[in-house]
Structure formats: structure tokens, C-alpha cells
PDB file of N, CA and C in Angstrom:
ATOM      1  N   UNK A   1     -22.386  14.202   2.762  1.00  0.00           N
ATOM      2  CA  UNK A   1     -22.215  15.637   2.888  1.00  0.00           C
ATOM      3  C   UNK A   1     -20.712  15.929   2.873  1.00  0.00           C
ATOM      4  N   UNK A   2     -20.340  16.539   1.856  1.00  0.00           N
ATOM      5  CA  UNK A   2     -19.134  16.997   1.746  1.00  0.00           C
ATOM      6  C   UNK A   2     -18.204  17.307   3.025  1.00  0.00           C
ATOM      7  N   UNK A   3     -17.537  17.254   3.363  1.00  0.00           N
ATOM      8  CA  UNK A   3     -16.779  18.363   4.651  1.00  0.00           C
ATOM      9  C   UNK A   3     -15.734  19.362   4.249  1.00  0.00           C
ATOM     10  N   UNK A   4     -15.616  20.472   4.730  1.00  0.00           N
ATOM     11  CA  UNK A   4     -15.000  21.888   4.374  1.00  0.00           C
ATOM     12  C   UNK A   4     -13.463  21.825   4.596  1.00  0.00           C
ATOM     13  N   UNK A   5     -12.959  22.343   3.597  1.00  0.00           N
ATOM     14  CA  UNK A   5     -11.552  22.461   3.870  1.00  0.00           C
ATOM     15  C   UNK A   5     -11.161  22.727   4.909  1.00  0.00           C
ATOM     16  N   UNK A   6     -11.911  23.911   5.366  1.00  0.00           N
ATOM     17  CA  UNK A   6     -11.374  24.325   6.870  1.00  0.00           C
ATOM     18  C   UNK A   6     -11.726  23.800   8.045  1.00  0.00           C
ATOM     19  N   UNK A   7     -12.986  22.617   7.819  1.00  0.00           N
ATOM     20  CA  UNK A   7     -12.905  22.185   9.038  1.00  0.00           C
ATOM     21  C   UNK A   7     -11.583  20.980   9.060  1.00  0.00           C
ATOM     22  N   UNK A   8     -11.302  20.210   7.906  1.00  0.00           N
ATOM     23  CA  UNK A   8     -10.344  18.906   7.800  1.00  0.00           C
ATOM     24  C   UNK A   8      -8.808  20.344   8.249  1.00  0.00           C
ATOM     25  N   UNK A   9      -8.803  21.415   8.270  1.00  0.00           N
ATOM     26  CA  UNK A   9      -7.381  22.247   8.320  1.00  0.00           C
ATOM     27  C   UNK A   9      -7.475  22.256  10.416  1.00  0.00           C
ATOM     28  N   UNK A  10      -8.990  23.005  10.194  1.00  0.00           N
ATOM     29  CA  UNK A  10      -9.186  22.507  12.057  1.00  0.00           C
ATOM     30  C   UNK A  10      -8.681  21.509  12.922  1.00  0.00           C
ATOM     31  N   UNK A  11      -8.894  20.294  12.147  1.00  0.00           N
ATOM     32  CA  UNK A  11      -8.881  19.220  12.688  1.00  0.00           C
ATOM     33  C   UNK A  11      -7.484  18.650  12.729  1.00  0.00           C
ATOM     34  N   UNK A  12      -6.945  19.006  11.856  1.00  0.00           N
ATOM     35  CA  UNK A  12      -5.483  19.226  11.555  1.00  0.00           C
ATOM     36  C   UNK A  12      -4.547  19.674  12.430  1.00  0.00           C
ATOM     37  N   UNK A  13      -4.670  20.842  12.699  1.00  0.00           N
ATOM     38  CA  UNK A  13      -4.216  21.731  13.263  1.00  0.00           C
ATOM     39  C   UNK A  13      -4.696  21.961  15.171  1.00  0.00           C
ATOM     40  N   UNK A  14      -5.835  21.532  15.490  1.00  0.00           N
ATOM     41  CA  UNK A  14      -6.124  21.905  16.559  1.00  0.00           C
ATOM     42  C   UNK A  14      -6.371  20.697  17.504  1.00  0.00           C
ATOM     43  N   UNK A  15      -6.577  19.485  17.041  1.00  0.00           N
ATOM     44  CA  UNK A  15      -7.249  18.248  17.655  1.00  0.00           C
ATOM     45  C   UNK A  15      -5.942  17.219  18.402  1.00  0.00           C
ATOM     46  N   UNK A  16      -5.705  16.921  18.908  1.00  0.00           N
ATOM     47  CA  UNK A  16      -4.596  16.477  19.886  1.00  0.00           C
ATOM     48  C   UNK A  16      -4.637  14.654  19.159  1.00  0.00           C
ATOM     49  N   UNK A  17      -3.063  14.534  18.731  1.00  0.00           N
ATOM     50  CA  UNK A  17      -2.998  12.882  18.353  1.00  0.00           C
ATOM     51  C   UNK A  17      -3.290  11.626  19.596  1.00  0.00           C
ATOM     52  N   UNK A  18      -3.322  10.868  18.865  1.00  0.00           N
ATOM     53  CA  UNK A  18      -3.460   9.571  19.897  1.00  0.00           C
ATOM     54  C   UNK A  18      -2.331   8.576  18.661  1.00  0.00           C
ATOM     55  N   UNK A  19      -1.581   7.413  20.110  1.00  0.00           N
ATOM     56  CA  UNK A  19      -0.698   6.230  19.885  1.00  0.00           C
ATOM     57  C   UNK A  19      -2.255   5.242  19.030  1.00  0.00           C
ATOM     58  N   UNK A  20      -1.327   4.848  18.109  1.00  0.00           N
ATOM     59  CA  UNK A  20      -2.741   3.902  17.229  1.00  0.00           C
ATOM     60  C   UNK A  20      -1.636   2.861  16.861  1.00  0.00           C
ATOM     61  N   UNK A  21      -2.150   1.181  16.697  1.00  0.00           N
ATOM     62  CA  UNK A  21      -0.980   0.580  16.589  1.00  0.00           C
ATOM     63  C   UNK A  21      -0.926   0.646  14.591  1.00  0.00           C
ATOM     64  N   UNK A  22      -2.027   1.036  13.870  1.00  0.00           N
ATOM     65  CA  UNK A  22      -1.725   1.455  12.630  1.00  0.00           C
ATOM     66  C   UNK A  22      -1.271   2.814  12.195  1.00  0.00           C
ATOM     67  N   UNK A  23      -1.814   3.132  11.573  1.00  0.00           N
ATOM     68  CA  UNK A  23      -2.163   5.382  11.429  1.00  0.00           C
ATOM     69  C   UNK A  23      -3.172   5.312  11.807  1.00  0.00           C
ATOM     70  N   UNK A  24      -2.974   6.348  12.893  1.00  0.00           N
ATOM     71  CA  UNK A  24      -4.125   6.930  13.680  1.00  0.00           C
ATOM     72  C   UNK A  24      -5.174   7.381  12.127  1.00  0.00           C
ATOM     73  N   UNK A  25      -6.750   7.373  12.225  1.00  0.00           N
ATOM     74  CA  UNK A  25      -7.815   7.834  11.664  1.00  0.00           C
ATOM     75  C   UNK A  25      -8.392   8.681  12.328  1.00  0.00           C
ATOM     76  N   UNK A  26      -9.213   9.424  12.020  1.00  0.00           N
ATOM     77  CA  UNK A  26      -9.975  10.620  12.765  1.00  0.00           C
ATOM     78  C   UNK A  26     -11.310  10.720  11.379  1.00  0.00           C
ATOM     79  N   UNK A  27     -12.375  10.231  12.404  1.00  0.00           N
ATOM     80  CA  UNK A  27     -13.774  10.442  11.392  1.00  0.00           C
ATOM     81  C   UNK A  27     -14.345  12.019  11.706  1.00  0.00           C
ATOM     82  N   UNK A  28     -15.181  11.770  10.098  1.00  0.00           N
ATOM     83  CA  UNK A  28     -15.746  13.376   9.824  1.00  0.00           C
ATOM     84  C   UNK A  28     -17.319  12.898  10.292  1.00  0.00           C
ATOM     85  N   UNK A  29     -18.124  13.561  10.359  1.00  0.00           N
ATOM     86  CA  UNK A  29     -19.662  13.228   9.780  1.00  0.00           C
ATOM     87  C   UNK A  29     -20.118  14.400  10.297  1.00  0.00           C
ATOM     88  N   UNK A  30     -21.334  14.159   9.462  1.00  0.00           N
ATOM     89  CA  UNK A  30     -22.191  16.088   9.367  1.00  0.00           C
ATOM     90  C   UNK A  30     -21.595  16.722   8.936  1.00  0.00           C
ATOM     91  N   UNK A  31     -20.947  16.942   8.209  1.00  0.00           N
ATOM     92  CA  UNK A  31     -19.742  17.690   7.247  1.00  0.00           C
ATOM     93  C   UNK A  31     -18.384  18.377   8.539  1.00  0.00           C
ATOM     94  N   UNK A  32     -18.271  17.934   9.808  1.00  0.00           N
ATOM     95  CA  UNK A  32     -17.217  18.050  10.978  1.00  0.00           C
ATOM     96  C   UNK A  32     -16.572  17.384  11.340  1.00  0.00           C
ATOM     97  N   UNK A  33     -15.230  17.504  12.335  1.00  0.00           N
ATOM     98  CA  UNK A  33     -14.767  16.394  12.910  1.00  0.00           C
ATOM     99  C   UNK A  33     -15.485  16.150  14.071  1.00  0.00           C
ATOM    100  N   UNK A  34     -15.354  14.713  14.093  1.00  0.00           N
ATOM    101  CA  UNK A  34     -15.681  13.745  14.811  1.00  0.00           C
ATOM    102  C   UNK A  34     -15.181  14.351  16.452  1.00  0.00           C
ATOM    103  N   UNK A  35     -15.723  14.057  17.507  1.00  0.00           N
ATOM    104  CA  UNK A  35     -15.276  13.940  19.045  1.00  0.00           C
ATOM    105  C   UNK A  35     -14.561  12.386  19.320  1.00  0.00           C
ATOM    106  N   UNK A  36     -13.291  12.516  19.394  1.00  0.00           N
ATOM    107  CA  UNK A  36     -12.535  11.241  19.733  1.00  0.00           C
ATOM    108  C   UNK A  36     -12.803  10.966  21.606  1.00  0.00           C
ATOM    109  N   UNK A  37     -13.403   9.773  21.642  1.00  0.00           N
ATOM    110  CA  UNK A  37     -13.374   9.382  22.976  1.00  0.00           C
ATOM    111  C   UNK A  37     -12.798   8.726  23.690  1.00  0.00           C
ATOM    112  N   UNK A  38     -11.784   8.345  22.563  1.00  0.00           N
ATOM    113  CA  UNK A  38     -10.782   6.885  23.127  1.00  0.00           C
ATOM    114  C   UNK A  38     -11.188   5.377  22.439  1.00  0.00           C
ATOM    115  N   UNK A  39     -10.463   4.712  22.974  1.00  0.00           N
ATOM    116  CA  UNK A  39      -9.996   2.893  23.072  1.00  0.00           C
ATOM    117  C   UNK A  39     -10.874   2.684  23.750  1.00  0.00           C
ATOM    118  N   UNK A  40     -11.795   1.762  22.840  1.00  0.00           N
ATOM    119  CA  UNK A  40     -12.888   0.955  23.402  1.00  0.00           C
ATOM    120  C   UNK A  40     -12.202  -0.434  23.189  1.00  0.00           C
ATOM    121  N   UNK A  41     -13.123  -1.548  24.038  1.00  0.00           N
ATOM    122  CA  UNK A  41     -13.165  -2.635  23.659  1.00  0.00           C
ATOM    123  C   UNK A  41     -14.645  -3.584  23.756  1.00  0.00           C
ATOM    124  N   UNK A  42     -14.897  -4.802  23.747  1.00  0.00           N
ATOM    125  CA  UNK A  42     -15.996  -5.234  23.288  1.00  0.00           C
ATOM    126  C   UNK A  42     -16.596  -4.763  24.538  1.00  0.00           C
ATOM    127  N   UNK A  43     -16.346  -4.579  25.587  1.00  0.00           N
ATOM    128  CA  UNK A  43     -17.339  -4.198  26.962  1.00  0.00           C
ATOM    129  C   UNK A  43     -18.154  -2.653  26.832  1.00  0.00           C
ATOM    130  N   UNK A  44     -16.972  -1.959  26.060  1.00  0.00           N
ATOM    131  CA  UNK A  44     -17.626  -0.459  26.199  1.00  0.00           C
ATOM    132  C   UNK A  44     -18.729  -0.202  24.994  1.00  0.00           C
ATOM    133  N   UNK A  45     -18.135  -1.609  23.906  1.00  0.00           N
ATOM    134  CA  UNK A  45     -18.754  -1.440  22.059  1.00  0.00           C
ATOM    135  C   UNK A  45     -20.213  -2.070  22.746  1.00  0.00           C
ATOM    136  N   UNK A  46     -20.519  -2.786  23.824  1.00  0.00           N
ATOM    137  CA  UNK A  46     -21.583  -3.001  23.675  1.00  0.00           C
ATOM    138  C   UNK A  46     -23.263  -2.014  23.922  1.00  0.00           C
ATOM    139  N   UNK A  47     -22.594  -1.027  24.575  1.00  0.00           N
ATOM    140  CA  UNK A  47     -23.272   0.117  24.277  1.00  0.00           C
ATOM    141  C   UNK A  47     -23.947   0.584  23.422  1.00  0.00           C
ATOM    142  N   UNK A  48     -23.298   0.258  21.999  1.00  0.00           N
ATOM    143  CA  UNK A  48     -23.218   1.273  20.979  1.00  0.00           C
ATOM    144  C   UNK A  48     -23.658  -0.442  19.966  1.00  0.00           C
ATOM    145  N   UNK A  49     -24.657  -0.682  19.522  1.00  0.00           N
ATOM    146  CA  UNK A  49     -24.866  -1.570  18.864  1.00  0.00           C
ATOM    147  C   UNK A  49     -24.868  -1.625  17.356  1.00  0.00           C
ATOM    148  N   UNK A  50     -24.494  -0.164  16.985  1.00  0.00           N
ATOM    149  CA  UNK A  50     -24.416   0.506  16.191  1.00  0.00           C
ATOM    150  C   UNK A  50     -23.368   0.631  15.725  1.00  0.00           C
ATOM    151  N   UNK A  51     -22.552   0.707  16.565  1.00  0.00           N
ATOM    152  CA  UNK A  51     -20.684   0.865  16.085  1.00  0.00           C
ATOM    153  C   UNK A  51     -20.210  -0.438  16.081  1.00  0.00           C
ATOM    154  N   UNK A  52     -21.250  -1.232  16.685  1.00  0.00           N
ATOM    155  CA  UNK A  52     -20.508  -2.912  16.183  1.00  0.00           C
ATOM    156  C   UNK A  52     -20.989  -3.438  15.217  1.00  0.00           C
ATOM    157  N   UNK A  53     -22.157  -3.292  14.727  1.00  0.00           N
ATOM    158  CA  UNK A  53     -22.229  -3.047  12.882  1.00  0.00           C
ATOM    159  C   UNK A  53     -21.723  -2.619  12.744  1.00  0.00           C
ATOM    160  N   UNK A  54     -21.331  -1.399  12.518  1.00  0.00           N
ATOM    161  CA  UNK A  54     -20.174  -0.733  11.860  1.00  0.00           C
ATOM    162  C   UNK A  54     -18.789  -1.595  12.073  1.00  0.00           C
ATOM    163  N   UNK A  55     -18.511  -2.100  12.616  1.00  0.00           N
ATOM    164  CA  UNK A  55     -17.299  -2.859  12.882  1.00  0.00           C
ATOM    165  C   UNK A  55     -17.331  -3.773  12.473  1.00  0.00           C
ATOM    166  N   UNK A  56     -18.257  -4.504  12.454  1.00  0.00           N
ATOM    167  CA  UNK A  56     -18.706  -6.058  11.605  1.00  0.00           C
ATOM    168  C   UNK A  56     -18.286  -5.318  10.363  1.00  0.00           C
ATOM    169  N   UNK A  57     -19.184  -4.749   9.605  1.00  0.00           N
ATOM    170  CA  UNK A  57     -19.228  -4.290   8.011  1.00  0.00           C
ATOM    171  C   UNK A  57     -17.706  -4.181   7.592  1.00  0.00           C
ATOM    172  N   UNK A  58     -16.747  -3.473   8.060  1.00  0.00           N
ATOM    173  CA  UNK A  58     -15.394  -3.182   8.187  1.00  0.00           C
ATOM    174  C   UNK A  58     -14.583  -4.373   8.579  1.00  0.00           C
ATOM    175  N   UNK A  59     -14.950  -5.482   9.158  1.00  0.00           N
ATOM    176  CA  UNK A  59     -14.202  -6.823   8.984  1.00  0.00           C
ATOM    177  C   UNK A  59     -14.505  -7.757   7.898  1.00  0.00           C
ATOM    178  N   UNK A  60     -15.986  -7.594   7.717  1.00  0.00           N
ATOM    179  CA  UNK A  60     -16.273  -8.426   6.876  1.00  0.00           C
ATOM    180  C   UNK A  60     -15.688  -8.201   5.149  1.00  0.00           C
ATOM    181  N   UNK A  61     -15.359  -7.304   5.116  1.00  0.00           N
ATOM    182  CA  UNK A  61     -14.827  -6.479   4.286  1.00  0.00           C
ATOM    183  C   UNK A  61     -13.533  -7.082   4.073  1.00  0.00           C
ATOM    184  N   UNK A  62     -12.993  -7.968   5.415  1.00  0.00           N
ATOM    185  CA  UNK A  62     -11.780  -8.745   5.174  1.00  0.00           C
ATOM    186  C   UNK A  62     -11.433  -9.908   4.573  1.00  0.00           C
ATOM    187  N   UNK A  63     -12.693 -10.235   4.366  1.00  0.00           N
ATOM    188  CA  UNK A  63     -13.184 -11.843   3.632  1.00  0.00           C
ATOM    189  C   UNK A  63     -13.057 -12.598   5.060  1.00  0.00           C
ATOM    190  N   UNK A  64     -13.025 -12.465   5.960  1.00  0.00           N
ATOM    191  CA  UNK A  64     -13.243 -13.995   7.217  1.00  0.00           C
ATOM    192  C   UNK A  64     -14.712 -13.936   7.337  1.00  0.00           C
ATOM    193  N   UNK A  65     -14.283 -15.501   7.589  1.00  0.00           N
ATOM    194  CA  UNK A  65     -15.596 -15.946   8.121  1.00  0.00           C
ATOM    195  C   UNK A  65     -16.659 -15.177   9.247  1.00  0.00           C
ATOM    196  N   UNK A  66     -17.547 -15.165   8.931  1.00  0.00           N
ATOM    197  CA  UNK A  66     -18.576 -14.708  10.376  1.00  0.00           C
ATOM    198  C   UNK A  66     -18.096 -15.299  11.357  1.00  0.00           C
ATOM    199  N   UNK A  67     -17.568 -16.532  11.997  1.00  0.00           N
ATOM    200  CA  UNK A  67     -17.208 -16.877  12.926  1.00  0.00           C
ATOM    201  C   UNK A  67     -16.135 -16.131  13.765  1.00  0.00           C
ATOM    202  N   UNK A  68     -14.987 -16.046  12.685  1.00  0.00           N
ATOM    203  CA  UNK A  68     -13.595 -15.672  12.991  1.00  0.00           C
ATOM    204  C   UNK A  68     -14.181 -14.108  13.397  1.00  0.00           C
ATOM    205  N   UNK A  69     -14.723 -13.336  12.489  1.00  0.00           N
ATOM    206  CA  UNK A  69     -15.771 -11.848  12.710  1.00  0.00           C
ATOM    207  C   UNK A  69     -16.289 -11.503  14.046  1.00  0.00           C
ATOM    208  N   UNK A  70     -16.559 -12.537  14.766  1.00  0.00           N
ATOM    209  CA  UNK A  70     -18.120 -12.184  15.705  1.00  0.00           C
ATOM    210  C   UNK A  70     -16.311 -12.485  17.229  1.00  0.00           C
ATOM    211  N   UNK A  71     -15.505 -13.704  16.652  1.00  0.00           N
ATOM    212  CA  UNK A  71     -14.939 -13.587  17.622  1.00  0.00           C
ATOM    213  C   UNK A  71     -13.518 -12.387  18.002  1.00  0.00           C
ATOM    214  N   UNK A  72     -13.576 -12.041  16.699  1.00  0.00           N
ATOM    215  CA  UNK A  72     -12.577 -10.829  16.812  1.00  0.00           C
ATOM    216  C   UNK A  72     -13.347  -9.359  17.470  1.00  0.00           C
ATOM    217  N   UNK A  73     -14.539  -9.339  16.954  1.00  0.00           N
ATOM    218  CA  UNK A  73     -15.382  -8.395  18.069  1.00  0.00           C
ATOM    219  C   UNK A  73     -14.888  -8.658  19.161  1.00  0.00           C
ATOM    220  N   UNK A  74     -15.501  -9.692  19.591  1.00  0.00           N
ATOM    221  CA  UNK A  74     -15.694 -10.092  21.393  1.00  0.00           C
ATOM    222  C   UNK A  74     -14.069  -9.713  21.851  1.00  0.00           C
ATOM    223  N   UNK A  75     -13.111  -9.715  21.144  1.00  0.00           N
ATOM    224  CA  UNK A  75     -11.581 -10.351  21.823  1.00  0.00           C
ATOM    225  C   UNK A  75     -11.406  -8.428  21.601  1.00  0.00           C
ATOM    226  N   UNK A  76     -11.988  -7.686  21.116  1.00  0.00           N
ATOM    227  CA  UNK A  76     -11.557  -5.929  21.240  1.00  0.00           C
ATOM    228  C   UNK A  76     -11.324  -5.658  22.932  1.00  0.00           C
ATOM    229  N   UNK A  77      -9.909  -4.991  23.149  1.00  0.00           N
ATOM    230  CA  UNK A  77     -10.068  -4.812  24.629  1.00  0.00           C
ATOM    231  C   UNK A  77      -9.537  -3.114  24.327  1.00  0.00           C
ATOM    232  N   UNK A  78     -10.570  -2.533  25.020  1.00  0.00           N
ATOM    233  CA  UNK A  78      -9.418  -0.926  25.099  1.00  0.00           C
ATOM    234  C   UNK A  78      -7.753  -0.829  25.866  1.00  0.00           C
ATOM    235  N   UNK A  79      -7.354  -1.721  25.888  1.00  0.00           N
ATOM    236  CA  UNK A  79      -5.822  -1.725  26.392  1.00  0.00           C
ATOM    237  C   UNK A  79      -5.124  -2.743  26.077  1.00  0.00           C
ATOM    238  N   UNK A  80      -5.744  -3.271  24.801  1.00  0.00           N
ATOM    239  CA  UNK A  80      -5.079  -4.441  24.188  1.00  0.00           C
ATOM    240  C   UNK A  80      -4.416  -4.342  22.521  1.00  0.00           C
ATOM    241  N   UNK A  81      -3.671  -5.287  22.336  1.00  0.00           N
ATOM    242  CA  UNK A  81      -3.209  -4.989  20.950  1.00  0.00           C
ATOM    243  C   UNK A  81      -4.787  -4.851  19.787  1.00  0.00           C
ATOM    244  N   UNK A  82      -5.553  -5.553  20.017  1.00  0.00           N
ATOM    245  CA  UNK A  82      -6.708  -5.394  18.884  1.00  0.00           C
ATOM    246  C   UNK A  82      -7.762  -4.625  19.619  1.00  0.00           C
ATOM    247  N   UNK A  83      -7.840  -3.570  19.195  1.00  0.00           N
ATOM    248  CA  UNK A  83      -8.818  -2.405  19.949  1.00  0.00           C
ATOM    249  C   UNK A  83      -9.675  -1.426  18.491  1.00  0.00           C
ATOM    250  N   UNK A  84     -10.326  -1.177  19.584  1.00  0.00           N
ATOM    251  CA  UNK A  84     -11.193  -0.223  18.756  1.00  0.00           C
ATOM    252  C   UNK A  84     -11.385   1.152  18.920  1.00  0.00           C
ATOM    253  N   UNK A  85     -11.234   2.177  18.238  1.00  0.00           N
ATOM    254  CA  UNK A  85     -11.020   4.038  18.723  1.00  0.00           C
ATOM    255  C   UNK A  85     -12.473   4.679  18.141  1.00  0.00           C
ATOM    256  N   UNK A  86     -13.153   5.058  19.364  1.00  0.00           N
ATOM    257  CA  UNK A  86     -14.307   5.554  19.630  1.00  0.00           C
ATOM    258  C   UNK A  86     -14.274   7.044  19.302  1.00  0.00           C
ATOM    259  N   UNK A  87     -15.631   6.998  18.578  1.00  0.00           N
ATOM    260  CA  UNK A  87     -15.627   8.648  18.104  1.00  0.00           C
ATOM    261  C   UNK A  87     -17.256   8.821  18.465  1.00  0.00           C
ATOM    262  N   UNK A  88     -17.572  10.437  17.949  1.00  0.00           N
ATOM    263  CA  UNK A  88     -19.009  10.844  18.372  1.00  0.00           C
ATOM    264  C   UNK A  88     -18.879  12.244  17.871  1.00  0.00           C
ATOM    265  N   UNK A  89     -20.248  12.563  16.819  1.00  0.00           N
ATOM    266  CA  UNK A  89     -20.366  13.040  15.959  1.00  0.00           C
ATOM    267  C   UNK A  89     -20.765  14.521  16.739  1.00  0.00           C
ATOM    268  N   UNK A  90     -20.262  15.222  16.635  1.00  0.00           N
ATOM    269  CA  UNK A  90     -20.819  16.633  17.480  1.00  0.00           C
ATOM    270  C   UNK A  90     -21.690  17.345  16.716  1.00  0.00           C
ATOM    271  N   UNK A  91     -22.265  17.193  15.919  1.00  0.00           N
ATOM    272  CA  UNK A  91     -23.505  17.606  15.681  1.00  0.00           C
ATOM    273  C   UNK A  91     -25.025  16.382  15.844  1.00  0.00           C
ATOM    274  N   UNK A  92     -24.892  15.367  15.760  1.00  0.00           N
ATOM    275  CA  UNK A  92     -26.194  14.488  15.561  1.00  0.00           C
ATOM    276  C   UNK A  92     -25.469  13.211  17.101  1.00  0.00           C
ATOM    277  N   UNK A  93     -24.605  13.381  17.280  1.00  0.00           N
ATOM    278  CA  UNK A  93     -24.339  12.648  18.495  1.00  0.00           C
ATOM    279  C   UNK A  93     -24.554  11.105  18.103  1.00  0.00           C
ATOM    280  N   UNK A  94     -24.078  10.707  16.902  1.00  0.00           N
ATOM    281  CA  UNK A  94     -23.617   9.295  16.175  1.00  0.00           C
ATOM    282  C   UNK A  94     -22.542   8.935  16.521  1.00  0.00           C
ATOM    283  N   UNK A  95     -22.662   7.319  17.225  1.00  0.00           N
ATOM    284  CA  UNK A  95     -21.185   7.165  17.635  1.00  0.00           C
ATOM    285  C   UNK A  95     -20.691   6.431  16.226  1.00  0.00           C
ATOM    286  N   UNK A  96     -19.039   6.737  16.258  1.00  0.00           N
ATOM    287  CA  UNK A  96     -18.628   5.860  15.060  1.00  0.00           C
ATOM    288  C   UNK A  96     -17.096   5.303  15.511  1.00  0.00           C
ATOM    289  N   UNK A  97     -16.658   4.328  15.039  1.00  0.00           N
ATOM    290  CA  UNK A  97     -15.447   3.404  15.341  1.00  0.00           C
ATOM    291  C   UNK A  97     -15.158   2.813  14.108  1.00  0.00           C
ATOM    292  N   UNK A  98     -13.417   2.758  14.387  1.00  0.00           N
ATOM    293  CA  UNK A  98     -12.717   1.542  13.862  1.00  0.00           C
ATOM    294  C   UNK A  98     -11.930   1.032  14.404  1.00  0.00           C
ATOM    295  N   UNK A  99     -11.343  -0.585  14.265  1.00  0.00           N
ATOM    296  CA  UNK A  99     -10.769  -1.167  14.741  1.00  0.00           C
ATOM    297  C   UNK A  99      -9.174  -1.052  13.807  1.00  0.00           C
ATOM    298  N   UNK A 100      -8.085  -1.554  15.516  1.00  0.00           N
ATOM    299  CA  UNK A 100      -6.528  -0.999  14.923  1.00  0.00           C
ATOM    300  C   UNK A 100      -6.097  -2.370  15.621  1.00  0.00           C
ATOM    301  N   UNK A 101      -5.106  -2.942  15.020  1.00  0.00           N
ATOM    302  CA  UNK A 101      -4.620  -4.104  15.847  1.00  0.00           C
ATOM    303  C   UNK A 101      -3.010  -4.304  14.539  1.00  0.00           C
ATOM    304  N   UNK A 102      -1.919  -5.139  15.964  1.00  0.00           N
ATOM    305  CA  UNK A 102      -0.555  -5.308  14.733  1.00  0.00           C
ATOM    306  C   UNK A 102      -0.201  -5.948  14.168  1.00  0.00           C
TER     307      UNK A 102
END
């Protein structure tokens, strides 16, 4: 689903930055921005079993091994250099993440 100029100008303009150790990202879905919840790490991702597929898919994407994969999950700390920034979809209430590390 497409998203509207004016909501990506919203989001722009009205949504408060966060320190990211890459460029900060900010997800859309349902054609809106995303609700940023913060720096997760593997304790809070386990909640969301859903956003760690999603996080797998997005490493694996790096060419490592499943091994090196499953242990870079586990090692996500929300106050650590390899973390993960938690979002949630304000219309369908989908959580979504990516991982930032230096």
C-alpha cells in the first residue's frame, strides 16, 4: 500500500529523532508512520516472534551463516552497540524492527 506524501511530510516534520549508531530509519505500514518504541534487545525481541523473523530475513540477507545469524540475534541488547529499534504499526498494531550496530 502506497503511503501519502503527506503522511512521509508528517513524519518528517512532526515525529521526534532518536541517536542510531547508523541513519536512524523510521517504518511506514498501512500506508502511515510507524509508532517508534525504542531499543530493544533479544530479551524484549522475544515477545514479538515476529520481529525476529523479520530480523533473521534482514541478516540473512547478509550472506552469514545461520549460526553466526541466530547468535547475533541473541547478543541484541537495547543499550548496547548491536541493537534493535522497535516500531508498531498504528493502525493494525504490527510490530516491526531493524537492527543498527558500528
Amino acid at each position: 500500500m502506497p503511503v501519502p506524501l503527506e503522511v512521509f511530510a508528517a513524519v518528517d516534520r512532526r515525529t521526534p529523532g532518536f541517536a542510531a549508531w547508523q541513519e536512524p530509519q523510521w517504518f511506514f505500514h498501512c500506508a502511515e508512520g510507524a509508532a517508534f518504541l525504542g531499543p530493544a534487545g533479544s530479551a524484549e525481541l522475544a515477545a514479538h516472534p515476529e520481529v525476529l523473523e523479520m530480523l533473521r530475513q534482514e541478516a540473512n540477507g547478509w550472506g552469514w551463516p545461520s549460526e553466526q545469524v541466530e547468535h547475533f540475534l541473541a547478543s541484541l541488547d537495547k543499550d548496547g552497540e548491536a541493537t534493535a529499534y522497535l516500531f508498531r504499526c498504528q493502525v493494525c498494531a504490527a510490530h516491526l524492527a531493524y537492527t543498527d550496530f558500528a
